[in-house]
C-alpha atoms as a PDB file:
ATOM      1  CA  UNK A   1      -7.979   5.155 -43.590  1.00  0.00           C
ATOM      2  CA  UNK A   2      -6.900   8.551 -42.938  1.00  0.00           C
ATOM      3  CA  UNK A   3      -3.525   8.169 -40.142  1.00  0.00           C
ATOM      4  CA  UNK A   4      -4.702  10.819 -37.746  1.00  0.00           C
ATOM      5  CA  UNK A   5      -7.875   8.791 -37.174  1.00  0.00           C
ATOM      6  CA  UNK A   6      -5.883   6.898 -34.309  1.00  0.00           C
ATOM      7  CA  UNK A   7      -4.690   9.922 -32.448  1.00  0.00           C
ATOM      8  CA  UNK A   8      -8.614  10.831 -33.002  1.00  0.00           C
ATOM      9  CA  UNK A   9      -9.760   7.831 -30.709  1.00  0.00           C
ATOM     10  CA  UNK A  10      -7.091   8.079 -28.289  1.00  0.00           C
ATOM     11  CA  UNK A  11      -7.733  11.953 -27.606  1.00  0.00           C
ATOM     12  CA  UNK A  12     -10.899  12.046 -25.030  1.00  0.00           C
ATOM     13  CA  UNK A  13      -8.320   9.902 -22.922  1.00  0.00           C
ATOM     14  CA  UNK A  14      -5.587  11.967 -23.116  1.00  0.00           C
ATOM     15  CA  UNK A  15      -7.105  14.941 -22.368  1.00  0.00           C
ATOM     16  CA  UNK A  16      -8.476  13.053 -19.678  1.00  0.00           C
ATOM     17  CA  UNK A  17      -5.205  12.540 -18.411  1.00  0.00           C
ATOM     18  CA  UNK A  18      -3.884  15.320 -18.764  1.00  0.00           C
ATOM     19  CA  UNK A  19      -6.009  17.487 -16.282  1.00  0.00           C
ATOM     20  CA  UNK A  20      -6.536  14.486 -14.199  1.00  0.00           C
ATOM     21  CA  UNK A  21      -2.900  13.494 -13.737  1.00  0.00           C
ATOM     22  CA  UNK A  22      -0.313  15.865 -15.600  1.00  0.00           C
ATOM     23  CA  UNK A  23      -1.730  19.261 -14.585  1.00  0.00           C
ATOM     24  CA  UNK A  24      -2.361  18.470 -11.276  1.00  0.00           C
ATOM     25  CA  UNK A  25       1.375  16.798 -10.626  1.00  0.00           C
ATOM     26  CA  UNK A  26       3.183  19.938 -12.666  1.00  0.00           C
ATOM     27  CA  UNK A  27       1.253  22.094 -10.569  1.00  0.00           C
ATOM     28  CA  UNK A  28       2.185  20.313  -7.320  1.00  0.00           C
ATOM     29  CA  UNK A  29       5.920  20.562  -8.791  1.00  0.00           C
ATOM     30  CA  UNK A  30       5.517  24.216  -9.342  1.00  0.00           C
ATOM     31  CA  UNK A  31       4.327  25.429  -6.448  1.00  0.00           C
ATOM     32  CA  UNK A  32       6.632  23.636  -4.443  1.00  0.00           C
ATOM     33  CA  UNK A  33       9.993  25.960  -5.714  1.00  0.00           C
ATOM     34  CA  UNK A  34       7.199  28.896  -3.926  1.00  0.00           C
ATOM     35  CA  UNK A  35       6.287  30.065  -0.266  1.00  0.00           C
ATOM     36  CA  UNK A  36       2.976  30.069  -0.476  1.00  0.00           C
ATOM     37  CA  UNK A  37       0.190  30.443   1.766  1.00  0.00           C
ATOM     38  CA  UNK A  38      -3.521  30.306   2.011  1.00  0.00           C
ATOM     39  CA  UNK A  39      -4.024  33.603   2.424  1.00  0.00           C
ATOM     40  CA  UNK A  40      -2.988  34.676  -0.920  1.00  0.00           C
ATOM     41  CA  UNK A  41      -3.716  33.648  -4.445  1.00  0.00           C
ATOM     42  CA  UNK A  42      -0.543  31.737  -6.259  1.00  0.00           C
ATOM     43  CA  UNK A  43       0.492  34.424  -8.348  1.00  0.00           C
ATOM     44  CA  UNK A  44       1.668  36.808  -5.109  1.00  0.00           C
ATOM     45  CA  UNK A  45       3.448  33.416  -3.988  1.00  0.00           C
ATOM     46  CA  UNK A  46       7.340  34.193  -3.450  1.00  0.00           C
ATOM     47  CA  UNK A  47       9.431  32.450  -5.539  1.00  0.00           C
ATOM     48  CA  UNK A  48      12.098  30.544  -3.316  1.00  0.00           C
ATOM     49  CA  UNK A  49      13.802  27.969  -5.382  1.00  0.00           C
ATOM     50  CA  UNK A  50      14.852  24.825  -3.861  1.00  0.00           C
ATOM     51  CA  UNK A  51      15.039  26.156   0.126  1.00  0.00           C
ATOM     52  CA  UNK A  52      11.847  24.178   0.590  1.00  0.00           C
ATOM     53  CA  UNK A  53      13.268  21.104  -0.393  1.00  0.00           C
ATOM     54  CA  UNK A  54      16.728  21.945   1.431  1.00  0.00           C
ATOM     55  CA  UNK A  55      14.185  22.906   4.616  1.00  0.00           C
ATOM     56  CA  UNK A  56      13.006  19.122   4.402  1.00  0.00           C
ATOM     57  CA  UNK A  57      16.180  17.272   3.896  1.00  0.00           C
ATOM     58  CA  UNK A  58      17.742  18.950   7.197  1.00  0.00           C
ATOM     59  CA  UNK A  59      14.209  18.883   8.969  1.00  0.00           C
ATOM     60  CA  UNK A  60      14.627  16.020  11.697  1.00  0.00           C
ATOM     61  CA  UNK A  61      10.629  15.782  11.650  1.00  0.00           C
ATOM     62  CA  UNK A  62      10.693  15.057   7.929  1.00  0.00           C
ATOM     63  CA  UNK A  63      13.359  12.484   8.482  1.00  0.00           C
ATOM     64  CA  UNK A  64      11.494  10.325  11.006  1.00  0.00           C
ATOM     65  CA  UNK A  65       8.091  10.183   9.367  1.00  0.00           C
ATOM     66  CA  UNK A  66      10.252   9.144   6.142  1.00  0.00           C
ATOM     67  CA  UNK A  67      11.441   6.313   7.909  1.00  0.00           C
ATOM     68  CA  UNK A  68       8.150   5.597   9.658  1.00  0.00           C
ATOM     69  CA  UNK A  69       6.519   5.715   6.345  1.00  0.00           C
ATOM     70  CA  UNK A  70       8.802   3.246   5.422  1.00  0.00           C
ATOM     71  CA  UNK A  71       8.636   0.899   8.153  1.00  0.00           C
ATOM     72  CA  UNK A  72       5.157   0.888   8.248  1.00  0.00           C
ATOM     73  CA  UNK A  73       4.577   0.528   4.382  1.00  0.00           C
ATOM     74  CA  UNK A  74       7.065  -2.600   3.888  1.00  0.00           C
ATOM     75  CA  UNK A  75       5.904  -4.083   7.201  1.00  0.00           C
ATOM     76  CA  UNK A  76       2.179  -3.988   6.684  1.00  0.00           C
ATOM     77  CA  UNK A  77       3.004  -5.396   2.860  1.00  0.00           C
ATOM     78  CA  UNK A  78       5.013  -8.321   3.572  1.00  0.00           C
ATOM     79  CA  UNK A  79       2.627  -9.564   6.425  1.00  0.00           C
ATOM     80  CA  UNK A  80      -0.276  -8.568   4.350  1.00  0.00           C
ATOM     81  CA  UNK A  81       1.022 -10.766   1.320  1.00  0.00           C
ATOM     82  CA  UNK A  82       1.832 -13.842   3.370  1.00  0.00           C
ATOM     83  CA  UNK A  83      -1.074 -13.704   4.660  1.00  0.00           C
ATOM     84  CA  UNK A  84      -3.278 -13.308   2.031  1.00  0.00           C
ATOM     85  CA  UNK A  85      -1.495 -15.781   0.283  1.00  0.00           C
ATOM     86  CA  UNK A  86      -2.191 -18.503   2.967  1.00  0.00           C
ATOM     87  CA  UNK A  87      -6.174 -17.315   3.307  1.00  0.00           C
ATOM     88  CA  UNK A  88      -6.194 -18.001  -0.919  1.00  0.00           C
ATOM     89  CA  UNK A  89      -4.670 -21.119  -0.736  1.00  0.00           C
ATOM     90  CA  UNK A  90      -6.900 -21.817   2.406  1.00  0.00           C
ATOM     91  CA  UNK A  91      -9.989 -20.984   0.889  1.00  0.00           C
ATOM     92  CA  UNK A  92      -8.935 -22.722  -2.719  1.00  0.00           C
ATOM     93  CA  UNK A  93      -9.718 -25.959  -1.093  1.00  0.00           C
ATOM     94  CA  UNK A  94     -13.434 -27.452  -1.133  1.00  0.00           C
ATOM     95  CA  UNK A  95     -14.828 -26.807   1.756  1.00  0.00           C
ATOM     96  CA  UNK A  96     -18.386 -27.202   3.304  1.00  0.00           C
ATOM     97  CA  UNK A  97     -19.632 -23.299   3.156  1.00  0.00           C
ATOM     98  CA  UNK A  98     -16.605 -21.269   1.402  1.00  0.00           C
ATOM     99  CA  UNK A  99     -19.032 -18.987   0.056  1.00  0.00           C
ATOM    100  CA  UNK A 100     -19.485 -17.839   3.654  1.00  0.00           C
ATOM    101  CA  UNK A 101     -15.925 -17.649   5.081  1.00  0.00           C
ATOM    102  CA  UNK A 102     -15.001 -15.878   1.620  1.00  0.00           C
ATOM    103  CA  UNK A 103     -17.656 -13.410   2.344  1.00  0.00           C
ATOM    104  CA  UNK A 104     -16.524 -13.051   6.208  1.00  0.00           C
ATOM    105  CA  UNK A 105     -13.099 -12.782   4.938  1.00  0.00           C
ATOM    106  CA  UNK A 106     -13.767  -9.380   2.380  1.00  0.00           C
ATOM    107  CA  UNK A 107     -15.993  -7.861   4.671  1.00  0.00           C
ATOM    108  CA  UNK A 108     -13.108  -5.096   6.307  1.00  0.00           C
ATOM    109  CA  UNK A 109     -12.270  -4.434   2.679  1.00  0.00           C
ATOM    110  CA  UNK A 110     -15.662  -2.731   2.250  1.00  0.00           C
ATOM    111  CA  UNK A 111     -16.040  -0.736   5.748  1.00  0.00           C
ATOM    112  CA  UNK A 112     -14.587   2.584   5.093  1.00  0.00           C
ATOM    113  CA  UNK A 113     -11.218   3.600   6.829  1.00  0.00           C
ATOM    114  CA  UNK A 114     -12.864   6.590   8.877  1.00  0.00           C
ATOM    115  CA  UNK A 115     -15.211   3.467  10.444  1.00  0.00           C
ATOM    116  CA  UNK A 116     -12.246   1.096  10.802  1.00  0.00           C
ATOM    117  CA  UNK A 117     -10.113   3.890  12.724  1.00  0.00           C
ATOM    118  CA  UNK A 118     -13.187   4.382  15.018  1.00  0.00           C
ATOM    119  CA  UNK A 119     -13.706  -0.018  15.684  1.00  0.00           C
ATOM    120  CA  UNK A 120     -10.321   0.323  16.226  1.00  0.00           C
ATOM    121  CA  UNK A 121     -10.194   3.364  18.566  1.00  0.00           C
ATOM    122  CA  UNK A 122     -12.546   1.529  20.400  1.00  0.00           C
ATOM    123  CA  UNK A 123     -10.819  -2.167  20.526  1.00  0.00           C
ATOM    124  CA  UNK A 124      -7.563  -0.151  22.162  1.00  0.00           C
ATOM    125  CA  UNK A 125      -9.164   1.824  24.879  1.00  0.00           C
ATOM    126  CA  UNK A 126      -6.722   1.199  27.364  1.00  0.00           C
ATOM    127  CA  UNK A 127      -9.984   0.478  30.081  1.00  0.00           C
ATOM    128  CA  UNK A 128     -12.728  -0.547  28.133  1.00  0.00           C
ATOM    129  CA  UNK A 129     -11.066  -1.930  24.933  1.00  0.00           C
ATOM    130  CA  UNK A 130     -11.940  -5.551  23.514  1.00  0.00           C
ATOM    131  CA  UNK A 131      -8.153  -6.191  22.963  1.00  0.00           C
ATOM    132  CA  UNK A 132      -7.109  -5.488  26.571  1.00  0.00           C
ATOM    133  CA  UNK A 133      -9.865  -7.576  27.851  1.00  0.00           C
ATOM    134  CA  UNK A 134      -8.422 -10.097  26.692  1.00  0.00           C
ATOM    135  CA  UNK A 135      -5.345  -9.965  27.735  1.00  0.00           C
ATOM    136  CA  UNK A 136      -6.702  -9.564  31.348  1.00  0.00           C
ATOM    137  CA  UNK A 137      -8.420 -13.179  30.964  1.00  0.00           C
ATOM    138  CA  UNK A 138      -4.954 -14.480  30.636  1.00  0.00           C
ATOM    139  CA  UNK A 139      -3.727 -12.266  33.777  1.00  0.00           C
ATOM    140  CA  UNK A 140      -2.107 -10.126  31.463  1.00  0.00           C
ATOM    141  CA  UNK A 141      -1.771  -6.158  32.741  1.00  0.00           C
ATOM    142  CA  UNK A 142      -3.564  -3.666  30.135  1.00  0.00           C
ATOM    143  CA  UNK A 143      -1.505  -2.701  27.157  1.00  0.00           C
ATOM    144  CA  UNK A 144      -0.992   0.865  26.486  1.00  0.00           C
ATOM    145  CA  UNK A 145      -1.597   0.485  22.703  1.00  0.00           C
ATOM    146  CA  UNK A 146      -2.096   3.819  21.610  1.00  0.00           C
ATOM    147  CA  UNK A 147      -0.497   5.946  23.821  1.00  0.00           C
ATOM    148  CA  UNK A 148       2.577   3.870  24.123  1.00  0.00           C
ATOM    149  CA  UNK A 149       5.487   4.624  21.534  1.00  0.00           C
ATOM    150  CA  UNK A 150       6.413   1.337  21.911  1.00  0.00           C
ATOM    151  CA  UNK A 151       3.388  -0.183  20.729  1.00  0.00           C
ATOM    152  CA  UNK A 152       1.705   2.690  18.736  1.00  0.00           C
ATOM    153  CA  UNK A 153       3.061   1.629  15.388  1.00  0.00           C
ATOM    154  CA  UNK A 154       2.157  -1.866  15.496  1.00  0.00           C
ATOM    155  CA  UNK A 155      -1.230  -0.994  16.720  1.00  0.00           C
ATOM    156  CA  UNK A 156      -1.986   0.776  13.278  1.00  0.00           C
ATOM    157  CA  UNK A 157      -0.122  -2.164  11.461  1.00  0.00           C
ATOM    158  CA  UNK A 158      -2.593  -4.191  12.830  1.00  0.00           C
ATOM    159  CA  UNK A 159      -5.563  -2.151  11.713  1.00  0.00           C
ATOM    160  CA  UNK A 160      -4.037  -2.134   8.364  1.00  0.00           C
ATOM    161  CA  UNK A 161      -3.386  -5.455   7.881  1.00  0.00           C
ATOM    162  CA  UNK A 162      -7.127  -6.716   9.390  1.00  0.00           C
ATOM    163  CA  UNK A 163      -8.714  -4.003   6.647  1.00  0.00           C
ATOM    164  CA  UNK A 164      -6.312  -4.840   3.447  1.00  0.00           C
ATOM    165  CA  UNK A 165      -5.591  -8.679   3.449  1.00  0.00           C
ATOM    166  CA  UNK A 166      -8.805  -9.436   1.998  1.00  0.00           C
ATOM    167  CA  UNK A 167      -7.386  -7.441  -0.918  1.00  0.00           C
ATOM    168  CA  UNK A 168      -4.486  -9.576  -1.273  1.00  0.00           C
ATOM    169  CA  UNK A 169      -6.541 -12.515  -0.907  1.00  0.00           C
ATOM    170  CA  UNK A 170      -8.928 -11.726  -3.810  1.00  0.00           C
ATOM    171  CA  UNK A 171      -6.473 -11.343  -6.497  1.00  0.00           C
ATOM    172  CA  UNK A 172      -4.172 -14.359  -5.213  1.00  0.00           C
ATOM    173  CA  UNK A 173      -7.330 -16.089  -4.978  1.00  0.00           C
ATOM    174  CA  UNK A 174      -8.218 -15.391  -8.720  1.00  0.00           C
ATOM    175  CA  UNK A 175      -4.786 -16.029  -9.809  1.00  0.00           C
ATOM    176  CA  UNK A 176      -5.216 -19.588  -7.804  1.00  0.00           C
ATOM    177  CA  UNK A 177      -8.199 -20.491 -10.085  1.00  0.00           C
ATOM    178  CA  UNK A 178      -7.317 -19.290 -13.277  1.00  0.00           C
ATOM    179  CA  UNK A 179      -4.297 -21.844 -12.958  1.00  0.00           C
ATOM    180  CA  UNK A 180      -3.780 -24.534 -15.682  1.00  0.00           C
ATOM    181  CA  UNK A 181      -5.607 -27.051 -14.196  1.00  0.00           C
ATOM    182  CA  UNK A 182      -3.541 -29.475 -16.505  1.00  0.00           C
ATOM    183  CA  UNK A 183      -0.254 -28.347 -15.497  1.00  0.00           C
ATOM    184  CA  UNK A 184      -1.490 -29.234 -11.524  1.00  0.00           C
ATOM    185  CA  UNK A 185      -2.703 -32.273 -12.312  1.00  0.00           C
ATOM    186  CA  UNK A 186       0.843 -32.723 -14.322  1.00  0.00           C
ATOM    187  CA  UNK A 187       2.835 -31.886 -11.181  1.00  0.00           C
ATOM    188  CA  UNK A 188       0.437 -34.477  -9.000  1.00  0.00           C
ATOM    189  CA  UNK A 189       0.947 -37.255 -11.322  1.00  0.00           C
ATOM    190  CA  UNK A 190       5.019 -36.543 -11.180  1.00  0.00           C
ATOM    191  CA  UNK A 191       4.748 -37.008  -7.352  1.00  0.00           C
ATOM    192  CA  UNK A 192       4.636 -33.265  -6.494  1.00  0.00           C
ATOM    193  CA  UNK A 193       2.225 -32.381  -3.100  1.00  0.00           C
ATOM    194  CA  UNK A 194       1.507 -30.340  -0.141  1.00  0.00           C
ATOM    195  CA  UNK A 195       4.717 -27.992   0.038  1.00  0.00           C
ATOM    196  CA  UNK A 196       5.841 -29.037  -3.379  1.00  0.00           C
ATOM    197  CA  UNK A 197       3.142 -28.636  -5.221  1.00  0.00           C
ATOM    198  CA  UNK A 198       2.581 -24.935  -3.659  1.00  0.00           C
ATOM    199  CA  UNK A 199       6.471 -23.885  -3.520  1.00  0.00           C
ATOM    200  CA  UNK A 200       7.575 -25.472  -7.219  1.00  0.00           C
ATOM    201  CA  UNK A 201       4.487 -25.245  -9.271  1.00  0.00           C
ATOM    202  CA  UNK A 202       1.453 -22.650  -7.570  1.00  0.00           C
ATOM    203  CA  UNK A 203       4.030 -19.403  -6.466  1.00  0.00           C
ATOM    204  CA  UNK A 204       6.133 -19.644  -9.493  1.00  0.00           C
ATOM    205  CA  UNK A 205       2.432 -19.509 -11.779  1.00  0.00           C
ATOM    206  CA  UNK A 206       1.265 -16.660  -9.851  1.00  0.00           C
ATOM    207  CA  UNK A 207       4.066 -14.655  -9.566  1.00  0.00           C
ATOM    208  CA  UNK A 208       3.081 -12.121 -12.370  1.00  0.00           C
ATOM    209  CA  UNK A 209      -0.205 -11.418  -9.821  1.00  0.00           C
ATOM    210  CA  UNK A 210       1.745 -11.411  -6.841  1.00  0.00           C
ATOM    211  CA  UNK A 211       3.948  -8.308  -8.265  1.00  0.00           C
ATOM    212  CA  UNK A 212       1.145  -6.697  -9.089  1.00  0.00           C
ATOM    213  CA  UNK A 213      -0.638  -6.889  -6.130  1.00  0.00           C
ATOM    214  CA  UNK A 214       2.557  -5.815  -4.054  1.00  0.00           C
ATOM    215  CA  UNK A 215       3.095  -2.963  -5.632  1.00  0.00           C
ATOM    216  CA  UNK A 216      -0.820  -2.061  -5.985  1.00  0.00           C
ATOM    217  CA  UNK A 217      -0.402  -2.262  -1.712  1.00  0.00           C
ATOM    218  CA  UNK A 218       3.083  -0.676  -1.451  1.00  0.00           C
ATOM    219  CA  UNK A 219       1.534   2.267  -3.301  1.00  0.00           C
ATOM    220  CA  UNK A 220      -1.766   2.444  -1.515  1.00  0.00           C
ATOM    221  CA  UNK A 221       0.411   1.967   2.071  1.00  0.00           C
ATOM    222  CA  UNK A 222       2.552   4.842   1.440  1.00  0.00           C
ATOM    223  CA  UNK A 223      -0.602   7.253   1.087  1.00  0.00           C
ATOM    224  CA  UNK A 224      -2.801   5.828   3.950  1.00  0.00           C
ATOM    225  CA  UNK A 225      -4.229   8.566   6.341  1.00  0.00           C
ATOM    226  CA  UNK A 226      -7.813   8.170   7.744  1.00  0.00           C
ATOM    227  CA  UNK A 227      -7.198   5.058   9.723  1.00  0.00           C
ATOM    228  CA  UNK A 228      -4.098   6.661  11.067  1.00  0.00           C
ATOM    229  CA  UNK A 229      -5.406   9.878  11.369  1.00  0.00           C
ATOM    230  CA  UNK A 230      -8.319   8.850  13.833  1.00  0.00           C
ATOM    231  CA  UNK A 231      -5.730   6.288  15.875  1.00  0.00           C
ATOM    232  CA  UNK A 232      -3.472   8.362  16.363  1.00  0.00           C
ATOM    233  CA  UNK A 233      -2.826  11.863  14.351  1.00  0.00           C
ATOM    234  CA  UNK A 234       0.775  10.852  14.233  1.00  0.00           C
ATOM    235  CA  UNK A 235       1.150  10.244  18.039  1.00  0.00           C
ATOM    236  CA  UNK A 236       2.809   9.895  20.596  1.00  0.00           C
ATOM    237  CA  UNK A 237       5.347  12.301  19.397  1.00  0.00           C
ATOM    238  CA  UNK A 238       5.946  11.722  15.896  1.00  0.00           C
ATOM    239  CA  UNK A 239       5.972   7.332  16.577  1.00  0.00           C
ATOM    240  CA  UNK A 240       3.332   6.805  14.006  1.00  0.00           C
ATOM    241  CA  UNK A 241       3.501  10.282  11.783  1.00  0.00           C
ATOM    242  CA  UNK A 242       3.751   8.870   8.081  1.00  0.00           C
ATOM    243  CA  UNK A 243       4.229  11.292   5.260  1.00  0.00           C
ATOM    244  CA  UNK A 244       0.839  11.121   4.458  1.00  0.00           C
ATOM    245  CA  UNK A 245      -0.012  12.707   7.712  1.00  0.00           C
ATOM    246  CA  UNK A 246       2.446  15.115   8.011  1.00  0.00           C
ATOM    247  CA  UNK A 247       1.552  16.464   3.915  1.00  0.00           C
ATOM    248  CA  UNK A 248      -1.712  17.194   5.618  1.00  0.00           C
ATOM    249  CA  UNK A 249      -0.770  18.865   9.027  1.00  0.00           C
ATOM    250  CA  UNK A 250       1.755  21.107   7.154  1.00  0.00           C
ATOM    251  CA  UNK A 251      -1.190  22.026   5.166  1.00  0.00           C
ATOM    252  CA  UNK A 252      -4.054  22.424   7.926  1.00  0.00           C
ATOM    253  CA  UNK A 253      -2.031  23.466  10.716  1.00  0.00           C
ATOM    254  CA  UNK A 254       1.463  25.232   9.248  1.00  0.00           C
ATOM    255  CA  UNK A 255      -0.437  26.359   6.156  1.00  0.00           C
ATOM    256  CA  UNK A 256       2.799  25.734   4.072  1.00  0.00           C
ATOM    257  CA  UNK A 257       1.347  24.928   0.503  1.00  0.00           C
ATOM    258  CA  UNK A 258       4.727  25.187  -0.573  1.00  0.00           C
ATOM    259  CA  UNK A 259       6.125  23.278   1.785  1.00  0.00           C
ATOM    260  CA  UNK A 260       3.334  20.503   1.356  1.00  0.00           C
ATOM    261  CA  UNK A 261       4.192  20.191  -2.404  1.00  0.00           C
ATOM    262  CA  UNK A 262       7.740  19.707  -1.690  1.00  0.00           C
ATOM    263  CA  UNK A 263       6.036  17.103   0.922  1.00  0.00           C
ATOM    264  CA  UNK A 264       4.558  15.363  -1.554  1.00  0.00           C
ATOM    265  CA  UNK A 265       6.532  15.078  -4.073  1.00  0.00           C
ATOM    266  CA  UNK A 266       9.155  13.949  -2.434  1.00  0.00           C
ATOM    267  CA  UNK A 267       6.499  10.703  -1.916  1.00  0.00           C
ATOM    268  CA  UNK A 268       5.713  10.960  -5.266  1.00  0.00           C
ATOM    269  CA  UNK A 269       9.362  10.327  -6.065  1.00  0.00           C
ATOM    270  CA  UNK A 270       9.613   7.518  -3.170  1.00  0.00           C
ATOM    271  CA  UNK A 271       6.611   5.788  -4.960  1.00  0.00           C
ATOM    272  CA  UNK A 272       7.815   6.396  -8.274  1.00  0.00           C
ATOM    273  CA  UNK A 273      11.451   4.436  -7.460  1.00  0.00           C
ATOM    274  CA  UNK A 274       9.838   1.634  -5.834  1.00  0.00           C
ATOM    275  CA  UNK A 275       7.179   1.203  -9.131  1.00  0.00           C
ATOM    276  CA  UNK A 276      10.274   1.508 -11.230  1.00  0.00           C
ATOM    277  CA  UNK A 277      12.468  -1.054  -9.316  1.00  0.00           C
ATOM    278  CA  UNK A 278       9.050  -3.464  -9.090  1.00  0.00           C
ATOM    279  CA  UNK A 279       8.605  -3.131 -12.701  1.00  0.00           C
ATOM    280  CA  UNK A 280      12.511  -3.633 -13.952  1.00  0.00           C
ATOM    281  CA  UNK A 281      12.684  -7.007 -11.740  1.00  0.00           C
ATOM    282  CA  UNK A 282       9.472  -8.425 -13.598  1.00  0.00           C
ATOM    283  CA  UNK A 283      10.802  -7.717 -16.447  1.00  0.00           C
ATOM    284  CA  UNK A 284      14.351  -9.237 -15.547  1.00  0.00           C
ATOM    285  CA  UNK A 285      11.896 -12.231 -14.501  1.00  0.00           C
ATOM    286  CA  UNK A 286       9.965 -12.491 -18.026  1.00  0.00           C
ATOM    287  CA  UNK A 287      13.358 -11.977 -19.817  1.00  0.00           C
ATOM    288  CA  UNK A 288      14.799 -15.246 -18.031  1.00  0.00           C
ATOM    289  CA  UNK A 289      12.024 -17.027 -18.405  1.00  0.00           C
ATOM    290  CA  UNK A 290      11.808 -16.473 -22.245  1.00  0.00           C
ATOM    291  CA  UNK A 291      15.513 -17.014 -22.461  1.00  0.00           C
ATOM    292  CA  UNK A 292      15.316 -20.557 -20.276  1.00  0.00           C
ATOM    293  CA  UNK A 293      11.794 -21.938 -22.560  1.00  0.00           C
ATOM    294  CA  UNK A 294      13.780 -20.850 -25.476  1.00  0.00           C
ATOM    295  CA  UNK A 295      16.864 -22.981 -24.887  1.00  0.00           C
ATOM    296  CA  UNK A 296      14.611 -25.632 -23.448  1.00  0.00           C
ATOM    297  CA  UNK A 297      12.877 -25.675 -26.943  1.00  0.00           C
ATOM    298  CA  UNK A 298      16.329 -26.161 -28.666  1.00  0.00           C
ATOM    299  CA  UNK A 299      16.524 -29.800 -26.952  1.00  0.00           C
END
């Protein structure tokens, strides 16, 4: 067999990738070392080094949406995984009609975010809203929830987490039943239930999934916008103005392309250290593991 044949197969995908994903991010990197505007094609673009990404890093504005990006992103992620972790282990379980709930449960998964910003919208109208209508049944005053810097951010963690839990729940629910139903049974005959059973024997299976799935969310939550976008726009002030959001106003509104590519990849490069640290502790985990079966074996 001749030995370029492999390079053969694997070329449609690479060139795939590259104008999909490498010419579009080296572009991106380019054109953020330029002033550039709208108004004129790249080539006329001033060349201005790194004061764009100098600009940014003394930029109060910049500063607070980085650290409401962050808030937001590890907030909605740790809720969203204990929570979907407790609907899969919920919904594991025989019970009279699952098929329904599970159904009920993935339904804000499939509504798109532009609709889910809008339900939303409407739950938090500080007169008419669902939400506050609640709270008045309980002789609880109306809750500013949107207009409120106070409560602004955890009104669109809310929204985030009812839309992307289901997520969570799927693939912890698919890890759940693709379990060795052996090694369960195992663990039941040894005495090990409830708590046990989940803490010692279920989390440590699924682990591999659960890393997975956090970092699949933790990237998805850093780049969220519509939902956001229609609750808010970043409001009031810059409360709930994630990177995200402010990539795209420096585009629409300041019509800073340069500036928006420094924007974004200095996200890219927030993303990219979180993947790397996610990936390096699985593989610290898998290394252990191998080294503790191995010495296991020796006895």
């Amino acid at each position: 067999m001749n030995k370029g044949a492999p390079y053969l197969f694997i070329a449609p995908a690479a060139l795939i990738l590259i104008f999909a994903l490498v010419y579009p991010v080296g572009y991106m990197i380019t054109a953020s070392f330029y002033d550039w505007r709208p108004s004129q094609p790249f080539s006329e673009a001033e060349f201005s080094g790194l004061s764009n990404y100098i600009w940014l890093l003394n930029d109060e504005g910049f500063i607070e949406s980085f650290f409401v990006t962050v808030t937001f992103a590890f907030t909605v992620v740790a809720l969203e995984m204990v929570l979907g972790v407790g609907l899969a282990l919920m919904l594991e379980r025989p019970i009279r009609g699952m098929s329904v709930y599970r159904t009920i449960f993935i339904l804000p998964m499939m509504i798109a975010p532009i609709a889910v910003g809008l339900v939303w919208r409407y739950m938090y109208n500080p007169q008419f809203g669902i939400l506050n209508k609640i709270l008045n049944t309980f002789g609880i005053e109306n809750v500013p929830w949107l207009s409120d810097p106070s409560w602004s951010l955890f009104s669109i963690i809310l929204a985030d987490i009812w839309q992307w839990t289901p997520f969570v729940m799927i693939l912890c629910l698919a890890a759940l039943q693709s379990l060795s139903s052996s090694v369960v049974e195992a663990a039941r005959l040894d005495g090990a239930s409830g708590w046990n059973l989940i803490w010692h024997i279920k989390i440590p299976l699924m682990l591999p999934v659960l890393v997975v799935t956090l970092l699949l969310r933790l990237i998805d939550a850093f780049k969220v916008l519509e939902v956001i976008m229609i609750l808010t726009n970043g409001g009031p002030g810059l409360s709930t103005e994630i990177l995200s959001l402010r990539i795209f106003k420096t585009v629409t509104d300041s019509q800073e392309l340069g500036l928006a590519a420094a924007l974004s990849n200095m996200l890219l490069l927030l993303v990219l250290i979180i993947t790397i640290v996610m990936f390096t502790f699985n593989k610290v985990r898998e290394t252990r593991q191998s080294k503790l079966k191995a010495e296991a074996e020796k006895y």
